[in-house]
Protein backbone atom coordinates (compact mmCIF):
# COMPACT_ATOMS: atom_id res chain seq x y z
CA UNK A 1 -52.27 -57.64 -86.66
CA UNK A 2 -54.29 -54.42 -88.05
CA UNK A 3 -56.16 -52.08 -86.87
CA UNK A 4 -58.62 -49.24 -87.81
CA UNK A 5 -61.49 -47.13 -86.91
CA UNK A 6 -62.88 -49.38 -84.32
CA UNK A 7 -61.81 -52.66 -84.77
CA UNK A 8 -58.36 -54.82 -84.76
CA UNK A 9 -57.68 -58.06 -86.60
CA UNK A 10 -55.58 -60.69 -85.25
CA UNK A 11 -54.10 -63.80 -87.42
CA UNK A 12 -52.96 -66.49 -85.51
CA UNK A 13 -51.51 -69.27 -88.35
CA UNK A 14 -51.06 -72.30 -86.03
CA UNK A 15 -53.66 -71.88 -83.48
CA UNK A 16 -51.47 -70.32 -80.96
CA UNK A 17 -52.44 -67.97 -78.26
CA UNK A 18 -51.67 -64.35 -78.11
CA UNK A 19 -52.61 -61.37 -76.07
CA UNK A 20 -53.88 -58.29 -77.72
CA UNK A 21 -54.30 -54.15 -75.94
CA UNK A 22 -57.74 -53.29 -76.54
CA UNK A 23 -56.72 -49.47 -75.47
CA UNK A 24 -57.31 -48.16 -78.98
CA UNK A 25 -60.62 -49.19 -79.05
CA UNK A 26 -62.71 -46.57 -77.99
CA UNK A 27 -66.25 -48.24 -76.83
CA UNK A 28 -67.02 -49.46 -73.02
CA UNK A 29 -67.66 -52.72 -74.42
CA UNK A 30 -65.88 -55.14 -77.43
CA UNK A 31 -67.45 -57.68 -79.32
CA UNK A 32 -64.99 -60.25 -80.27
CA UNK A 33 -65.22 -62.92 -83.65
CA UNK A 34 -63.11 -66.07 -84.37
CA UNK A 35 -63.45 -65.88 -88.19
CA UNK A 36 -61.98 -69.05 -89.55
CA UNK A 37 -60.13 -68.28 -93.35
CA UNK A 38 -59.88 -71.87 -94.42
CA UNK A 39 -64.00 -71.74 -94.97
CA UNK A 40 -65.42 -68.29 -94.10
CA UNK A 41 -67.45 -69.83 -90.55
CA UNK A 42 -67.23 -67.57 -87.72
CA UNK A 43 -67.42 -68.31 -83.85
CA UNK A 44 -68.70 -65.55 -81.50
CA UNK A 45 -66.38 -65.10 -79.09
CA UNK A 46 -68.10 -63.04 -76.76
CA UNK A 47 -68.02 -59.55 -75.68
CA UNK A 48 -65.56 -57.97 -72.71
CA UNK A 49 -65.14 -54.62 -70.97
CA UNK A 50 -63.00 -52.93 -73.49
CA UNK A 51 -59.43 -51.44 -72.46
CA UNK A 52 -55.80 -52.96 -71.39
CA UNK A 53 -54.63 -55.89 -72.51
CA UNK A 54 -56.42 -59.39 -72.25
CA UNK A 55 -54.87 -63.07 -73.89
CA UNK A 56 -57.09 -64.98 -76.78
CA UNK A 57 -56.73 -68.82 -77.91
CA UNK A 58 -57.75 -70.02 -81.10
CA UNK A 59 -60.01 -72.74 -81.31
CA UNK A 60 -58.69 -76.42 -81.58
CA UNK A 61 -55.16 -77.33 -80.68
CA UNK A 62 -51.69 -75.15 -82.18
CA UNK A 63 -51.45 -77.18 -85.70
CA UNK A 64 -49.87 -76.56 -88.92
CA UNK A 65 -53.14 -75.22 -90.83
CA UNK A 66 -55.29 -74.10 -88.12
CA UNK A 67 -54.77 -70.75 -88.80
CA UNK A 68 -57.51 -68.34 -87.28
CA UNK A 69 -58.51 -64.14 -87.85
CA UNK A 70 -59.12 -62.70 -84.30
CA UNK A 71 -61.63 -59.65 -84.95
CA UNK A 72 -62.77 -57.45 -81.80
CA UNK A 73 -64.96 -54.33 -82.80
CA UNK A 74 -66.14 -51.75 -80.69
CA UNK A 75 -69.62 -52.72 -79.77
CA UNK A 76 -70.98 -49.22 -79.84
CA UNK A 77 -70.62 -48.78 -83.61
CA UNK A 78 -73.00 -51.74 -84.78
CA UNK A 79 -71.08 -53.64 -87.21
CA UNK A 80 -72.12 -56.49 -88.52
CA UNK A 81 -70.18 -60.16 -87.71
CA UNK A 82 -67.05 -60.58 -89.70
CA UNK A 83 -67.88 -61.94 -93.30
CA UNK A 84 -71.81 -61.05 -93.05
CA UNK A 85 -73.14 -57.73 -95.43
């Protein structure tokens, strides 16, 4: 996991679920990506009330090779969808 001026980045490298604090985010509201590293796609994964802690799951079932790149930005600071200029 990383983390920076308004976003954090999750890998997951089987698929498998994990919870994430949102706390250092600072915006009311959090968009949140599925951005898949084996071809570039992404998956919106919606948006949430941003704070505390909240669980994620990967698309598809926990498999060698279905690795996955959580991203969750902070809506308020306009930043385009994970992979897009």
């Amino acid at each position: 996991a990383t983390r920076g001026d308004g976003y954090i980045m999750v890998y997951s490298g089987n698929g498998s679920g994990f919870s994430v604090n949102t706390d250092s985010l600072s915006g009311k509201t959090v968009n949140a990506w599925w951005y898949n590293p084996r071809d570039g796609s992404i998956q919106s994964a919606g948006n949430f009330s941003g704070g505390g802690s909240r669980s994620f799951d990967p698309p598809g079932a926990v498999a060698e090779d279905n690795d996955w790149v959580l991203v969750l930005d902070d809506a308020s600071r306009g930043f385009n969808a994970p992979g897009t200029p």
